[in-house]
N, C-alpha and C. Protein backbone atom coordinates (compact mmCIF):
# COMPACT_ATOMS: atom_id res chain seq x y z
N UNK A 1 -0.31 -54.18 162.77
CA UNK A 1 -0.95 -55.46 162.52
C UNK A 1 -0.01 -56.61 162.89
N UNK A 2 1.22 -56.53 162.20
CA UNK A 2 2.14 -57.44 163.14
C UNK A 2 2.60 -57.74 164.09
N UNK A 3 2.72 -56.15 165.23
CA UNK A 3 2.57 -56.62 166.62
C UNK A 3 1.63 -57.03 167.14
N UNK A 4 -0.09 -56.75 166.72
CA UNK A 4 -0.65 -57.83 167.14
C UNK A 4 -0.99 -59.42 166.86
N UNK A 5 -0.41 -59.56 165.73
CA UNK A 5 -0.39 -60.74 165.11
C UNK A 5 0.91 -61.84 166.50
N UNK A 6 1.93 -61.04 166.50
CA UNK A 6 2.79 -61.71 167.18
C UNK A 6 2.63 -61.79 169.19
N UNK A 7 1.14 -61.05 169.29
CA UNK A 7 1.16 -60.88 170.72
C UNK A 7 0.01 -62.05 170.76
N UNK A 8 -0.76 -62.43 169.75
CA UNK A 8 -1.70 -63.60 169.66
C UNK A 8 -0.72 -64.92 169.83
N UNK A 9 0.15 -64.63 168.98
CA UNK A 9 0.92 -66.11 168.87
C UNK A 9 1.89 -66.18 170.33
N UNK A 10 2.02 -65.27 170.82
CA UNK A 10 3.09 -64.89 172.56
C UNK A 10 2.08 -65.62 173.39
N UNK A 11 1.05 -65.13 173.29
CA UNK A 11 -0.22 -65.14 173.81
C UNK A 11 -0.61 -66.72 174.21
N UNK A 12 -0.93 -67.57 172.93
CA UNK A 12 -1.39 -68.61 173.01
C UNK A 12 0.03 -69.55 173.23
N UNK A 13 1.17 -69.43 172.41
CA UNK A 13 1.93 -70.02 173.45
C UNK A 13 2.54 -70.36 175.25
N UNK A 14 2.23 -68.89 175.75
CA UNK A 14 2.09 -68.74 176.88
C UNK A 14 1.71 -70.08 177.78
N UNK A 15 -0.08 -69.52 177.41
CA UNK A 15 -1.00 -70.30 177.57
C UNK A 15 -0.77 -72.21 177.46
N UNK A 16 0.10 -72.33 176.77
CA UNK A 16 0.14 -73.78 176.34
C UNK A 16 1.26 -74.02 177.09
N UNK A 17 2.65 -73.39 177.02
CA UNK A 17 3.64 -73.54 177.61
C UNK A 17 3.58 -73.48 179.13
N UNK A 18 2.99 -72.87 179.56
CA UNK A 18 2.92 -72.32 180.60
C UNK A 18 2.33 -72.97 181.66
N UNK A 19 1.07 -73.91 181.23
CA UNK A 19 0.31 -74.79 181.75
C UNK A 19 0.97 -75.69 182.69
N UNK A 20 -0.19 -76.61 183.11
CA UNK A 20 0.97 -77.46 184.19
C UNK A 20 1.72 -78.34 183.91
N UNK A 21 2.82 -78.70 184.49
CA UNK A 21 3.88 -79.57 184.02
C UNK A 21 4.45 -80.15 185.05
N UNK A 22 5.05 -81.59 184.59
CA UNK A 22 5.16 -82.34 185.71
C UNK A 22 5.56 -83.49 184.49
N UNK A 23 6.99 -84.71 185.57
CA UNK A 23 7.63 -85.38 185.28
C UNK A 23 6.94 -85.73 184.21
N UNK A 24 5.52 -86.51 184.33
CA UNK A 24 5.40 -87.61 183.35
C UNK A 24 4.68 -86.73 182.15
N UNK A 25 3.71 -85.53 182.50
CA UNK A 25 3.88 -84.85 181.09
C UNK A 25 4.65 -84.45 180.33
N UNK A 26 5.42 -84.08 181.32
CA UNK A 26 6.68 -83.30 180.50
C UNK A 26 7.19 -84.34 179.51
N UNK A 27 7.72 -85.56 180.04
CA UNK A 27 8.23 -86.95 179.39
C UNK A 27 7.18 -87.58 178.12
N UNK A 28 6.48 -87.53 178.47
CA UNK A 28 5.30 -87.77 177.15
C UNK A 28 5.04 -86.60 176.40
N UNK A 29 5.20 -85.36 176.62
CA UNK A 29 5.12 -84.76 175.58
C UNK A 29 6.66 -84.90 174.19
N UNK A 30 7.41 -85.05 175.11
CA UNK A 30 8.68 -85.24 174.24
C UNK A 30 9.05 -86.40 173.41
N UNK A 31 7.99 -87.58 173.99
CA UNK A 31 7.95 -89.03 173.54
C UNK A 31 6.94 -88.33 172.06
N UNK A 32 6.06 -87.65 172.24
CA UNK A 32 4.58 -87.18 171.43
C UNK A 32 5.55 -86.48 170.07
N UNK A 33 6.83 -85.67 170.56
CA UNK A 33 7.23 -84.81 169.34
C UNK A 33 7.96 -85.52 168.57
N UNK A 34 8.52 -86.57 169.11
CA UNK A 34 9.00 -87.51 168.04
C UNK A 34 8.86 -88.00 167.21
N UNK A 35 7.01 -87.86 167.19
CA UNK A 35 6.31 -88.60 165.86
C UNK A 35 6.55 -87.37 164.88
N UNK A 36 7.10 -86.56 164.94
CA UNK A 36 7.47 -85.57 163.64
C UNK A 36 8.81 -85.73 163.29
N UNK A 37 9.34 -86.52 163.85
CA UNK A 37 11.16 -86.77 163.37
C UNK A 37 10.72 -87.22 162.01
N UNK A 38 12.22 -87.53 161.24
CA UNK A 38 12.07 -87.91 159.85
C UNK A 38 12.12 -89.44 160.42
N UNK A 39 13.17 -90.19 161.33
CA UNK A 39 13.26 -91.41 161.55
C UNK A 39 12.57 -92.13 161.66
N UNK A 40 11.92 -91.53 162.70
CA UNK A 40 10.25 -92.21 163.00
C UNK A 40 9.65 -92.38 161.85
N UNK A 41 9.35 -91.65 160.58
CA UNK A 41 8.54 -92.13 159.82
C UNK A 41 9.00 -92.63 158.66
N UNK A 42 10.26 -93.04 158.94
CA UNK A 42 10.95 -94.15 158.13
C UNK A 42 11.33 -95.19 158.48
N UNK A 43 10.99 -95.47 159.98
CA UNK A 43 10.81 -96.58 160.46
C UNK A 43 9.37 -97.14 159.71
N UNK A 44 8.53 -96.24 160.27
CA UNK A 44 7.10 -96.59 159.61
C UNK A 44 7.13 -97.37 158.15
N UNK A 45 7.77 -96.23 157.26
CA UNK A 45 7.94 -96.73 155.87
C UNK A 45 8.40 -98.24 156.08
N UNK A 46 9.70 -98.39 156.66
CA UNK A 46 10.64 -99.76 156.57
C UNK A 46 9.32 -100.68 156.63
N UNK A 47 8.57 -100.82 158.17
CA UNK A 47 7.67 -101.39 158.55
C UNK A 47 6.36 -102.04 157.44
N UNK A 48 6.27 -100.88 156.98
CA UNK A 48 5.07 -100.61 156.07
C UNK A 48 5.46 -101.69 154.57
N UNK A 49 6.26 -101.07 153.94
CA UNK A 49 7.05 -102.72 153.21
C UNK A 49 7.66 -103.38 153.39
N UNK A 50 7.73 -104.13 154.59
CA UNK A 50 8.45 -105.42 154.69
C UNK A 50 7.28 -106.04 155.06
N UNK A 51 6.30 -105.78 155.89
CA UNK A 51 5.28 -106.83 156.06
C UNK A 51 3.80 -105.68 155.73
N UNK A 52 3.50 -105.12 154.80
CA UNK A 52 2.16 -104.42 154.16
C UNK A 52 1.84 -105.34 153.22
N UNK A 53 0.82 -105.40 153.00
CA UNK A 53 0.42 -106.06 151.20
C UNK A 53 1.09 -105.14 150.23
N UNK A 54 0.63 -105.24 148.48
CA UNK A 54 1.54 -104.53 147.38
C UNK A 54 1.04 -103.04 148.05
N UNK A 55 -0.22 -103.07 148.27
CA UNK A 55 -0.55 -101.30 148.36
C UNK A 55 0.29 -100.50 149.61
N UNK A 56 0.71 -101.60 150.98
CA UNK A 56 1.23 -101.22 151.96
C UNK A 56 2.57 -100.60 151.12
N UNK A 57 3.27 -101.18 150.57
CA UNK A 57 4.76 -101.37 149.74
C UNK A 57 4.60 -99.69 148.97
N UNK A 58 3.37 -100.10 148.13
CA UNK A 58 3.37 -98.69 147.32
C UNK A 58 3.31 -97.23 148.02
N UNK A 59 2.55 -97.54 149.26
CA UNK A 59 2.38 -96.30 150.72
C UNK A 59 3.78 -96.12 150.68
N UNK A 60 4.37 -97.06 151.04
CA UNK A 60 5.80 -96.89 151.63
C UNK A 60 6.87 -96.05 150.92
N UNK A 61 6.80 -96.31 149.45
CA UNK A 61 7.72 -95.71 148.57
C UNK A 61 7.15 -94.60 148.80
N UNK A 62 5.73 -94.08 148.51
CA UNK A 62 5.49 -92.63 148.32
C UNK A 62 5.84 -91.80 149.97
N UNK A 63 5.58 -92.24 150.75
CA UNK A 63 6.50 -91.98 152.21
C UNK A 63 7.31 -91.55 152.30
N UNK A 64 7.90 -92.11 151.48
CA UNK A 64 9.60 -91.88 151.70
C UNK A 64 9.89 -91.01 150.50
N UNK A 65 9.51 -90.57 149.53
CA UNK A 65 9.18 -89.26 148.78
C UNK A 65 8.91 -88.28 149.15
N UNK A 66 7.76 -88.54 149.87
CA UNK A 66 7.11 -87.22 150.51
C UNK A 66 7.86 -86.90 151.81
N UNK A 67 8.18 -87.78 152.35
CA UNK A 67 9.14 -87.71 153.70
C UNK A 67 10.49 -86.51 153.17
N UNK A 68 11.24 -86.99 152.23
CA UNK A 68 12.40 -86.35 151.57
C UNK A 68 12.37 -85.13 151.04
N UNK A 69 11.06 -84.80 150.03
CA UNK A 69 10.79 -83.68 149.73
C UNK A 69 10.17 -82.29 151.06
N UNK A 70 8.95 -82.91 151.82
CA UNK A 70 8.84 -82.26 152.98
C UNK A 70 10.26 -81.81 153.72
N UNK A 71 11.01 -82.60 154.20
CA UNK A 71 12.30 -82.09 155.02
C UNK A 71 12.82 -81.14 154.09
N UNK A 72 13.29 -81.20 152.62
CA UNK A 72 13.79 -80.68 151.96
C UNK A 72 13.29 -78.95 152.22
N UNK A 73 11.89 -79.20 151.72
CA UNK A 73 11.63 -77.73 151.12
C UNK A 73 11.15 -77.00 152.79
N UNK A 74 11.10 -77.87 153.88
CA UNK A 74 10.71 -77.49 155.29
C UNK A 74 12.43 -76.28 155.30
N UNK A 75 13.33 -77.27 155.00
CA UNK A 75 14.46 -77.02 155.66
C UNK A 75 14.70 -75.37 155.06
N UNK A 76 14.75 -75.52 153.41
CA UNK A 76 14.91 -74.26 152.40
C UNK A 76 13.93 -72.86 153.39
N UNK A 77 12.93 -73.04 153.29
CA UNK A 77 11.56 -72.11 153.73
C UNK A 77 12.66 -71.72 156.00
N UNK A 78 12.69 -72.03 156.35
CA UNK A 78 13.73 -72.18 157.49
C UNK A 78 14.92 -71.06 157.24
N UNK A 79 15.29 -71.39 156.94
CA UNK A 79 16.37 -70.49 156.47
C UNK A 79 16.24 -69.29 155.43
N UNK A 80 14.92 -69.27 154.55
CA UNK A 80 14.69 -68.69 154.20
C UNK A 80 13.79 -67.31 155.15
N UNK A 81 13.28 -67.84 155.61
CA UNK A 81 12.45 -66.87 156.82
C UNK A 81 13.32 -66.72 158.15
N UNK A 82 14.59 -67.29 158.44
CA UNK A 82 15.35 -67.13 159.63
C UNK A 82 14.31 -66.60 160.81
N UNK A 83 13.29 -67.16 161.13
CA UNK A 83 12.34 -66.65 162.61
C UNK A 83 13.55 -67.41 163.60
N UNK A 84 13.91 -66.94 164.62
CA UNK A 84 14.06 -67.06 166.16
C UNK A 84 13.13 -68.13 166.69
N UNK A 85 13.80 -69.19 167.85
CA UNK A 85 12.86 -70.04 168.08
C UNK A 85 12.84 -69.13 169.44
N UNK A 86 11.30 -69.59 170.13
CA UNK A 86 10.91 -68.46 170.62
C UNK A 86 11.57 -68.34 172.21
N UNK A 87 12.28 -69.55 172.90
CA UNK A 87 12.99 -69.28 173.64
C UNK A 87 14.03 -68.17 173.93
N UNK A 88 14.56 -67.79 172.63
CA UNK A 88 15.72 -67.08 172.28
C UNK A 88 14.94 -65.75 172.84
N UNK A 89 13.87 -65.54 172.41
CA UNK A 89 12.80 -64.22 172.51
C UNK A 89 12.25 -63.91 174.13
N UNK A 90 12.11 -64.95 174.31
CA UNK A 90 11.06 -65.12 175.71
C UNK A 90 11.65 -65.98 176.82
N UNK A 91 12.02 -64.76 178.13
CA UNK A 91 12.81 -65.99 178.75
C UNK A 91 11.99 -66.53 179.41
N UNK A 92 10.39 -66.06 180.04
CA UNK A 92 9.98 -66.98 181.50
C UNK A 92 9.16 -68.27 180.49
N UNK A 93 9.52 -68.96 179.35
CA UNK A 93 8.93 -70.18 178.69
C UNK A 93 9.82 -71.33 179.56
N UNK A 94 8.65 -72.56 179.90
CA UNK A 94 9.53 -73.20 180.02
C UNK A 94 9.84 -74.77 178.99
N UNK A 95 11.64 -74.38 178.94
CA UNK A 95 11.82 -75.01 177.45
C UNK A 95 12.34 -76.71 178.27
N UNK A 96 11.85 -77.63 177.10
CA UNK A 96 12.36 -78.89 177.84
C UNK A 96 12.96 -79.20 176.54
N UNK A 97 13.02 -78.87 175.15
CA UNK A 97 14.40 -79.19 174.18
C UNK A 97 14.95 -78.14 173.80
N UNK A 98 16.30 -78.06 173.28
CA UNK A 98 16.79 -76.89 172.48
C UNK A 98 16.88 -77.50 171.06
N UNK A 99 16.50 -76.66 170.43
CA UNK A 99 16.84 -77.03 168.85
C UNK A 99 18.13 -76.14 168.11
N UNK A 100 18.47 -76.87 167.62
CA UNK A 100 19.52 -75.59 166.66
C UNK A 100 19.48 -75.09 165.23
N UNK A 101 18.46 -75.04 164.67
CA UNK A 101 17.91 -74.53 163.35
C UNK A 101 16.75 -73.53 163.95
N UNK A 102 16.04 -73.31 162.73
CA UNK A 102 15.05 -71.84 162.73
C UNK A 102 14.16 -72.30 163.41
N UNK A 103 12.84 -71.38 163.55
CA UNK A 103 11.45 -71.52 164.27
C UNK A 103 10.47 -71.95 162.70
N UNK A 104 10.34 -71.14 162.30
CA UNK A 104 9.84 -71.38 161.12
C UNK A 104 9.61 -71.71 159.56
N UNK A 105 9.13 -73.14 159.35
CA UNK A 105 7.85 -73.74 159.93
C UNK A 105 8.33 -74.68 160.96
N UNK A 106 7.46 -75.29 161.74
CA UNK A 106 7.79 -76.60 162.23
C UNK A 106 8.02 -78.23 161.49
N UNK A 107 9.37 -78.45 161.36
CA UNK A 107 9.81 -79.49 160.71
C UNK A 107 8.67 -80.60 161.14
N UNK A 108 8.53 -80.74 162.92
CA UNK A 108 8.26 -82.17 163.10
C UNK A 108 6.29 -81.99 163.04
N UNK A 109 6.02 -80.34 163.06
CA UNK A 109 4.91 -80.61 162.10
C UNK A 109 4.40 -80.55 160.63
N UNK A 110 5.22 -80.31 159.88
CA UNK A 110 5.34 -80.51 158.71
C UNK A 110 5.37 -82.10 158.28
N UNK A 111 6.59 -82.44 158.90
CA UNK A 111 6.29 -84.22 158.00
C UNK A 111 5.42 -84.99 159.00
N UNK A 112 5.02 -84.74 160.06
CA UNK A 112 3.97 -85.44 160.44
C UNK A 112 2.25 -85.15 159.86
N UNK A 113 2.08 -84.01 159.48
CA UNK A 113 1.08 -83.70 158.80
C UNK A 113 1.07 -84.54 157.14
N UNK A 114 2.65 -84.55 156.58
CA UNK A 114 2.63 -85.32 155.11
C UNK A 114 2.07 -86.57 155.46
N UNK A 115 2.97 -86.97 156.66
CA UNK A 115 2.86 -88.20 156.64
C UNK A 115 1.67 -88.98 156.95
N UNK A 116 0.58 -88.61 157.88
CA UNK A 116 -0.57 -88.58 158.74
C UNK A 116 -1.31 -88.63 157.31
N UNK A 117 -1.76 -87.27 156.67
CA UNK A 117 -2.57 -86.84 155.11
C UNK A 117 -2.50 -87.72 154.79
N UNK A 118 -1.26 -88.45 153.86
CA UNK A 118 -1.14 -89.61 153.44
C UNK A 118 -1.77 -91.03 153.59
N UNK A 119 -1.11 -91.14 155.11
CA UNK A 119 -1.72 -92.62 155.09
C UNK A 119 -3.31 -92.01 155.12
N UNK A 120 -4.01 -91.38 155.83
CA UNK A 120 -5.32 -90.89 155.79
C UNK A 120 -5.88 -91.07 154.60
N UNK A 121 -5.60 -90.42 153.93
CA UNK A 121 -5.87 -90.40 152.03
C UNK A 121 -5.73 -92.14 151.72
N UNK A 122 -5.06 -92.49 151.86
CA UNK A 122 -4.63 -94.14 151.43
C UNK A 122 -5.68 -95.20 152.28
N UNK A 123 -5.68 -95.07 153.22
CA UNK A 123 -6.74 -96.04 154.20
C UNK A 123 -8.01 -95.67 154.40
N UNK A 124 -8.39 -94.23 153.81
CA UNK A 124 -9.67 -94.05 154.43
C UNK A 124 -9.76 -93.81 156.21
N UNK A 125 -8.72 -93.28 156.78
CA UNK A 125 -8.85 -93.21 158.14
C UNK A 125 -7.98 -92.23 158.34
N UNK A 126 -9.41 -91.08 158.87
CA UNK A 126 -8.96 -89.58 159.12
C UNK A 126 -8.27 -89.71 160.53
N UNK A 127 -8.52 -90.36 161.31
CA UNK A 127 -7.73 -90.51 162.79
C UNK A 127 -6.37 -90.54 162.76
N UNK A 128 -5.20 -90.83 161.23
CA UNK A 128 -4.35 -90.37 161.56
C UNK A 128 -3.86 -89.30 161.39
N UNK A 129 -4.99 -88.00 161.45
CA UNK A 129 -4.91 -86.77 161.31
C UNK A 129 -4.77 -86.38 162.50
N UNK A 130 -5.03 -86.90 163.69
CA UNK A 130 -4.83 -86.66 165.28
C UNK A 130 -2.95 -86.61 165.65
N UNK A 131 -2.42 -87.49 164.90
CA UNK A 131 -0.99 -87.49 164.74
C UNK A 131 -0.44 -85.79 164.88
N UNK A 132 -0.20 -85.20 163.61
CA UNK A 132 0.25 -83.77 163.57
C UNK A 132 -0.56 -82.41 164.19
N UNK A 133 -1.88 -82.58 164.70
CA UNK A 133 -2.46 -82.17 165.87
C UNK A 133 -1.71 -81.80 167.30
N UNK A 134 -1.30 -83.04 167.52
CA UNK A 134 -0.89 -84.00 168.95
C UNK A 134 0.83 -83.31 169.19
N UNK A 135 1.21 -83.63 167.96
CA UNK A 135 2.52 -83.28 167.71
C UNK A 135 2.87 -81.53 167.93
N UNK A 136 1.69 -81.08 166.83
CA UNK A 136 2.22 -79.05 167.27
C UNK A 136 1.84 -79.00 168.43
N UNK A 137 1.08 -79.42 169.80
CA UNK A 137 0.53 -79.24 170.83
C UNK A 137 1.86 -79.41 171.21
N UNK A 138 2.53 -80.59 171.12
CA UNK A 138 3.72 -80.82 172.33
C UNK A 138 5.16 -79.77 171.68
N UNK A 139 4.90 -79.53 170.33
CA UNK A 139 5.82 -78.63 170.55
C UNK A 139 5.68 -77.17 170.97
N UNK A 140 4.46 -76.54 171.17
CA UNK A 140 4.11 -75.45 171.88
C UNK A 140 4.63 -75.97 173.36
N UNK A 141 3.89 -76.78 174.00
CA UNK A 141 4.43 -77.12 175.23
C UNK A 141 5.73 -77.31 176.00
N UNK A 142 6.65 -77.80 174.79
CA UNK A 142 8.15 -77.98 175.25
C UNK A 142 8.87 -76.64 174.62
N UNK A 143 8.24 -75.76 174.35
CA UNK A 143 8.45 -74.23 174.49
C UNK A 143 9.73 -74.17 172.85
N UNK A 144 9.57 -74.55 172.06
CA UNK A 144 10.27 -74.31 170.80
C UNK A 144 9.72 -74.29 169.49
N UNK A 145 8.47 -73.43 170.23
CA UNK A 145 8.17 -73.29 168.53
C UNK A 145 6.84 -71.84 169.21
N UNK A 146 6.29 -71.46 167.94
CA UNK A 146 5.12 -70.35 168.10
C UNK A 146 3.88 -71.44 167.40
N UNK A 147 2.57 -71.22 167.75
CA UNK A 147 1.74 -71.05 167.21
C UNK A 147 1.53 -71.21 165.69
N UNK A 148 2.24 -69.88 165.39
CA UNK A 148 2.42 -69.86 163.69
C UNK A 148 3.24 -70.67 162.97
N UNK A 149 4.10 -71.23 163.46
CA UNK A 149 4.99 -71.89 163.37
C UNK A 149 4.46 -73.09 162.80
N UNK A 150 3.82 -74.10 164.03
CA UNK A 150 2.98 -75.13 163.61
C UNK A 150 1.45 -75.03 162.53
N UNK A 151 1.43 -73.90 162.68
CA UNK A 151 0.23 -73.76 161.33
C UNK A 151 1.19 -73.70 160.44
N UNK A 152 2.07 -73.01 159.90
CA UNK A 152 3.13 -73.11 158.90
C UNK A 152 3.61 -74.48 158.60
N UNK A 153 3.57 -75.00 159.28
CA UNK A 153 4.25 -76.40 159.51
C UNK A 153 3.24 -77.66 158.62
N UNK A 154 2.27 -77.07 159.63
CA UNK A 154 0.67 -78.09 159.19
C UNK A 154 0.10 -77.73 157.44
N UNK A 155 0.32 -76.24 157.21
CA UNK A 155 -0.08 -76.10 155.92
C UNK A 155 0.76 -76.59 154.98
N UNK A 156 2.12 -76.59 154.95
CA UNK A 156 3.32 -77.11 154.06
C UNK A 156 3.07 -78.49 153.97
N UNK A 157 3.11 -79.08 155.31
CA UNK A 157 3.13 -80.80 154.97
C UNK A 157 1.96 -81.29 154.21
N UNK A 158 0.84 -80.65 154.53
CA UNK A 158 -0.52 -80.85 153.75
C UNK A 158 -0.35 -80.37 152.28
N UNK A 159 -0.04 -79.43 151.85
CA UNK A 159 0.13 -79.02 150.32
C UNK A 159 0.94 -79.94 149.48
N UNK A 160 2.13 -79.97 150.58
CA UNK A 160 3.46 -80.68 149.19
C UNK A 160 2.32 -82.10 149.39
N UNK A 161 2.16 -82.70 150.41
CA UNK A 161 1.34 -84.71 149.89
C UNK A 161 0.58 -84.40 149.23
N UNK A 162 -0.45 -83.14 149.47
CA UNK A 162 -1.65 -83.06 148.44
C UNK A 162 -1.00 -83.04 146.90
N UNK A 163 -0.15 -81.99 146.36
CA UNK A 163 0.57 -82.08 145.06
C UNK A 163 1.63 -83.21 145.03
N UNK A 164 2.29 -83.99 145.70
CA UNK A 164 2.73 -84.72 144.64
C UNK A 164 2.06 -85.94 144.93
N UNK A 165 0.80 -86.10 145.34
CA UNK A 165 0.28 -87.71 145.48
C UNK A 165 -0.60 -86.93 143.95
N UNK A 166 -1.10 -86.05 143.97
CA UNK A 166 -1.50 -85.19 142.91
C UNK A 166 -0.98 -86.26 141.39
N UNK A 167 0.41 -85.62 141.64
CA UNK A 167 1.30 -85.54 140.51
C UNK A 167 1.30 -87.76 140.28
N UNK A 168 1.45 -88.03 141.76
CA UNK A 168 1.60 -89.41 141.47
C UNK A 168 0.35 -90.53 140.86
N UNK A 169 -0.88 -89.85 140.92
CA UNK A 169 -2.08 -89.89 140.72
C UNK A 169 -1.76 -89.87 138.83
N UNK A 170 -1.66 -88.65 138.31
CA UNK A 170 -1.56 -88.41 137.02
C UNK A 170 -0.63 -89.00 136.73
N UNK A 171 0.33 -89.78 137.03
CA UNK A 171 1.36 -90.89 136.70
C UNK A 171 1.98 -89.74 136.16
N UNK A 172 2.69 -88.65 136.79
CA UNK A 172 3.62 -88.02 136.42
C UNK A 172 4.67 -88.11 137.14
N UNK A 173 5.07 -88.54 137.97
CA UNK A 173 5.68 -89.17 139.20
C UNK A 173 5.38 -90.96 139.33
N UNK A 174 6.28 -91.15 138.84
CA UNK A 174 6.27 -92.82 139.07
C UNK A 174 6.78 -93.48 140.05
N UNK A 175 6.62 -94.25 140.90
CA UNK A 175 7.46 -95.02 141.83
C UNK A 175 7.37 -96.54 141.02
């Protein structure tokens, strides 16, 4: 069951990686994975309270909560599962970053999914659910991650915002 589990995920990375490529995709997909850095979405935060109304301000703090905790428990779960990023595995991928931590989950889809949920949940606007979508696509494409990886990625960042906006909801968590 696990070798076919892992010939699905070979499989559809392939398929994604493998596709066509060329200067300016290649370059925009790497511009695209950035929106899963932590920086990037603490720029956002900065942004978000210095010129948001009080509720922009209040987004912002919980951001930067959920931003901290996501990396955190992304990073633990990483090292805890030590997966191979899949370059290491597969040589004809073609890779346009190297990373130097684990495969699994995907960090930059993990806090882009917190972060995306969030404001989503807060504004009423599911479109920035296209964010961590957009994001596991380009990291299949720039060949450093699996499939599973970014579902791993996508389910973590979604759980931890769901529980502690949860927790911040029941004013058990105060900002």
């Amino acid at each position: 069951m696990l070798f076919f589990l892992h010939s699905v995920d070979v499989f559809i990375l392939e398929l994604i990686n493998l596709s066509y490529h060329n200067f300016i995709i290649d370059n925009l997909a790497l511009l695209i994975s950035n929106m899963g850095i932590i920086y990037f979405w603490i720029v956002i935060s900065i942004i978000l309270y210095l010129f948001g109304s009080q509720k922009g301000k209040d987004v912002a703090k919980r951001m930067i909560i959920i931003l901290l905790v996501t990396t955190l428990i992304t990073q633990l779960v990483k090292i805890l599962v030590m997966r191979p990023r899949p370059y290491t595995e597969l040589s004809n991928l073609v890779v346009l970053g190297l990373e130097t931590d684990y495969s699994f989950p995907s960090g930059h889809t993990s806090t882009s999914t917190a972060m995306a949920y969030l404001l989503s949940r807060e504004y009423k606007k599911w479109i920035f659910m296209l964010i961590p979508i957009v994001v596991a696509f380009t990291r299949l494409y720039i060949g450093v991650h699996y499939p599973s990886d970014v579902l791993g990625g996508f389910l973590l960042g979604f759980l931890i915002t769901y529980l502690l906006e949860y927790f911040f909801n029941l004013k058990i968590l105060k900002i």
